[in-house]
Protein backbone atom coordinates (compact mmCIF):
# COMPACT_ATOMS: atom_id res chain seq x y z
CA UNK A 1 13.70 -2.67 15.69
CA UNK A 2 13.18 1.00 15.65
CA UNK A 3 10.66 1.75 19.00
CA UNK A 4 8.44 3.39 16.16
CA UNK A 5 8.35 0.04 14.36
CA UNK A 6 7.46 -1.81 17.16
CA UNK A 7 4.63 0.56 18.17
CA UNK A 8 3.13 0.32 14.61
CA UNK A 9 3.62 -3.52 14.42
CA UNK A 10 1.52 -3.39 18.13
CA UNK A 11 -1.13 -1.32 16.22
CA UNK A 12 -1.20 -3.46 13.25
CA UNK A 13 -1.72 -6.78 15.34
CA UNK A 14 -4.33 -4.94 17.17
CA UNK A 15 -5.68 -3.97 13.88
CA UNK A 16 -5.91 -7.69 12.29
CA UNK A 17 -6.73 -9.36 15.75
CA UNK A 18 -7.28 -12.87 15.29
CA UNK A 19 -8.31 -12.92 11.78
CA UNK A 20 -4.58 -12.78 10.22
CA UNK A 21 -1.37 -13.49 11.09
CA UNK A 22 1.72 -10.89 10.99
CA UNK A 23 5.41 -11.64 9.88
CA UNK A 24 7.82 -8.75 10.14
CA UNK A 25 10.85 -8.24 8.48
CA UNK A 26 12.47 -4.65 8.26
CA UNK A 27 14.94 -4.14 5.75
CA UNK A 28 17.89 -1.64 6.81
CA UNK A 29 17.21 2.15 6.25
CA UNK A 30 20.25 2.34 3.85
CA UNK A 31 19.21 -0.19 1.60
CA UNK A 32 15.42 1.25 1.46
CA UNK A 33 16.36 4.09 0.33
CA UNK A 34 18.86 3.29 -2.29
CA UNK A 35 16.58 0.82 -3.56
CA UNK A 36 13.60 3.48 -3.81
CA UNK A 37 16.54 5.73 -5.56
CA UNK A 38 17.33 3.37 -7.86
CA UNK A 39 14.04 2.71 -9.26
CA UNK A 40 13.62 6.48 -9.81
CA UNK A 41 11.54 7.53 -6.81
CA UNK A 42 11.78 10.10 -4.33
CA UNK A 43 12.34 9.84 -0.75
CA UNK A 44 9.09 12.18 0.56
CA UNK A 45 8.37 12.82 4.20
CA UNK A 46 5.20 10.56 3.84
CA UNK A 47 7.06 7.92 2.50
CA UNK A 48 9.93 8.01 4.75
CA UNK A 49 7.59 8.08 7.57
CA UNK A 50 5.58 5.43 6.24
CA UNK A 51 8.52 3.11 5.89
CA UNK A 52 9.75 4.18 9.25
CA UNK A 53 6.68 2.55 10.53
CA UNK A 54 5.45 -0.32 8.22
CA UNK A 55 8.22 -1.60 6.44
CA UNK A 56 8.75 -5.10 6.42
CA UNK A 57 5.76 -6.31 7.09
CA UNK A 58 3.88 -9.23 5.91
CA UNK A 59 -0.37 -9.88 6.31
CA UNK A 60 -1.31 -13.26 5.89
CA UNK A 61 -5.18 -13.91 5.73
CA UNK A 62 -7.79 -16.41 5.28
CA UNK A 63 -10.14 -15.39 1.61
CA UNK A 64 -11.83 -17.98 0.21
CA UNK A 65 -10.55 -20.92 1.06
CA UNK A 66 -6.83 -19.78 0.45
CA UNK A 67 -4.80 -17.50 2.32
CA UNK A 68 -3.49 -13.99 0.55
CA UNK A 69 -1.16 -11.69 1.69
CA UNK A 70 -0.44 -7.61 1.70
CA UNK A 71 3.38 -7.23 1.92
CA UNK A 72 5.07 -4.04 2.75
CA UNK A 73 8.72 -4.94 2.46
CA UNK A 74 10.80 -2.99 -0.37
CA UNK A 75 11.48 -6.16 -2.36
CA UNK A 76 7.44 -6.59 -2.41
CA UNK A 77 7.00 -3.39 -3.66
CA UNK A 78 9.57 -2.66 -6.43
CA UNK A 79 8.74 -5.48 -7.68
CA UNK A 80 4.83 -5.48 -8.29
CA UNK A 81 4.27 -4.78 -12.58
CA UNK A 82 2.27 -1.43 -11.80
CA UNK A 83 4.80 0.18 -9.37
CA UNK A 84 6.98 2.05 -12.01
CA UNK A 85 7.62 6.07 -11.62
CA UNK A 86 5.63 6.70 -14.83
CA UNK A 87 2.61 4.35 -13.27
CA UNK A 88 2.72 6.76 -10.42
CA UNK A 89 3.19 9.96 -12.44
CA UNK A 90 0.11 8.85 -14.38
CA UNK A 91 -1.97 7.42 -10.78
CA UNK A 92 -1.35 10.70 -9.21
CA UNK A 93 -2.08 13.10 -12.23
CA UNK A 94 -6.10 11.12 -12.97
CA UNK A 95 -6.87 10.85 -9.36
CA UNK A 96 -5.34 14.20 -8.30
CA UNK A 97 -2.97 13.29 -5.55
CA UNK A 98 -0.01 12.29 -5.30
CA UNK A 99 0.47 8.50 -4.90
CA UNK A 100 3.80 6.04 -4.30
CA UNK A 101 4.07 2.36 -4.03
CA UNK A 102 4.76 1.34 -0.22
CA UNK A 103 3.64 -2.52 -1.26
CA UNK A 104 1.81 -5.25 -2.93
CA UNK A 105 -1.04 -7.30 -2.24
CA UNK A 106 -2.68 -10.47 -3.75
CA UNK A 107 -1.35 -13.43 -5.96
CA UNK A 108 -1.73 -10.29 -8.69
CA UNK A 109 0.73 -8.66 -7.18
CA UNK A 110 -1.44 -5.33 -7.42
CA UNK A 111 0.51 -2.45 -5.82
CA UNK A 112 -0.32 -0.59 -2.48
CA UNK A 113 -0.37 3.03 -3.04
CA UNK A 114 -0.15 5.64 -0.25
CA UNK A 115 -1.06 8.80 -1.32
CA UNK A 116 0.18 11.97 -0.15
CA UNK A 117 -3.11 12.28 2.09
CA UNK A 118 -2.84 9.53 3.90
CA UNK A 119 -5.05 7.06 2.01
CA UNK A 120 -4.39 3.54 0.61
CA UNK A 121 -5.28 2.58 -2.82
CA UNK A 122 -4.77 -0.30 -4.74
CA UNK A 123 -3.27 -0.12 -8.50
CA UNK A 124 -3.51 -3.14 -11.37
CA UNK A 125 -4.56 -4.00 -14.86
CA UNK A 126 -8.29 -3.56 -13.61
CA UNK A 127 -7.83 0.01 -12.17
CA UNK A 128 -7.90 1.41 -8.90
CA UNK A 129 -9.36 0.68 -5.51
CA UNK A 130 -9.80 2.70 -2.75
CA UNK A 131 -8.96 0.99 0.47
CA UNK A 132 -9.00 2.90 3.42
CA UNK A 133 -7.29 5.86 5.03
CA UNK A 134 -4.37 4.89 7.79
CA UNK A 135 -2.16 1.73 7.23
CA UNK A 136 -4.26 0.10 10.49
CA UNK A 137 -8.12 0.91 9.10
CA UNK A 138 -6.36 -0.41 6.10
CA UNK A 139 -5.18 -4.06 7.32
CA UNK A 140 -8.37 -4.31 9.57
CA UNK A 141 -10.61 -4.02 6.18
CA UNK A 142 -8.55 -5.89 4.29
CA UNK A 143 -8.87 -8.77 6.82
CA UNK A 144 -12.36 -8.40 7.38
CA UNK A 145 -13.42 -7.93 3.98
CA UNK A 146 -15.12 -4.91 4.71
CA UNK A 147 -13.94 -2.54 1.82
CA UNK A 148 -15.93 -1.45 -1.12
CA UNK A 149 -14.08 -3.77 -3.98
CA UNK A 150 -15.47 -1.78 -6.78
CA UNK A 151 -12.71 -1.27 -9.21
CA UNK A 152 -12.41 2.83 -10.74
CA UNK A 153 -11.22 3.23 -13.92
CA UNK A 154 -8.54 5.33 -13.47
CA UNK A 155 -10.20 8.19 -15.42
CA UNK A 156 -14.02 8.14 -16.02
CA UNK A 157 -15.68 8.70 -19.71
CA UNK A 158 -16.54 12.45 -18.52
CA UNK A 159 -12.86 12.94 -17.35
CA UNK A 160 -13.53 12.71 -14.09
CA UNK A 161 -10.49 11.85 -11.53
CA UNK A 162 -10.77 9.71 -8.33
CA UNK A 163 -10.09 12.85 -6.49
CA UNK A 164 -13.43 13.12 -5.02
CA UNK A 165 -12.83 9.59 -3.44
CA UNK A 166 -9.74 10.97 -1.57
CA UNK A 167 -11.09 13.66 0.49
């Protein structure tokens, strides 16, 4: 494991404490990429340094009497139903930022977006959720439950974009 990759993991168990458990399993920087290739996306900075960092990892916490999980591996993430290059070119044109998919969370499957800024949104049938900015704040609220749940439609009635939400 990259010393990078270790030093987020670190963070990441910091981040969660006792309240979830952490499974990591990196897949090799050859196959990331061609996989992200494949499905039509580019390779940005954020996203390579995103993956450089988080990919491969697995959050497994208690909700409601069953246990959910936020998975960051490739696999995980090309494969959630709303992480398509055309979902993203429409996410990133209504909120105003660019957004990829770096995961996916829930038994939904709803897909963890990073945008270009840093933040973490989630994407699925219901709309979009802000989550929190950094990967760390991120898995801490998602934990602890402390993130605002509402769901945005992705555009508002007045054509309003989820921009303001990103600054």
């Amino acid at each position: 494991m990259k010393e990078e990759h270790a030093r987020s993991v670190d963070s990441v168990l910091a981040a969660i404490a006792s309240l979830g458990s952490l499974s990591v399993n990196p897949t090799s920087a050859p196959n990331i990429e061609r996989w992200y290739a494949e499905d039509g996306f580019e390779m940005t900075e954020w996203l390579r340094s995103f993956l450089d960092s988080y990919e491969g990892l697995t959050i497994r916490y208690p909700f409601m009497n069953r246990v959910c999980s936020l998975s960051t591996t490739v696999k995980a993430c090309l494969e959630a139903p709303h992480a398509t290059p055309r979902s993203m070119r429409v996410y990133s044109k209504r909120i105003g930022i660019p957004v990829l998919p770096v995961g996916a969370a829930f038994e939904t499957e709803d897909a963890l977006l990073l945008a270009r800024n840093g933040d973490f949104l989630f994407a699925s049938d219901a709309g979009i959720q802000w989550f929190a900015h950094g990967f760390e704040n991120s898995a801490r609220a998602l934990v602890t439950g402390d993130w605002d749940r509402k769901f945005y439609p992705i555009k508002s009635a007045s054509g309003e974009t989820l921009a303001h939400l990103l600054t």
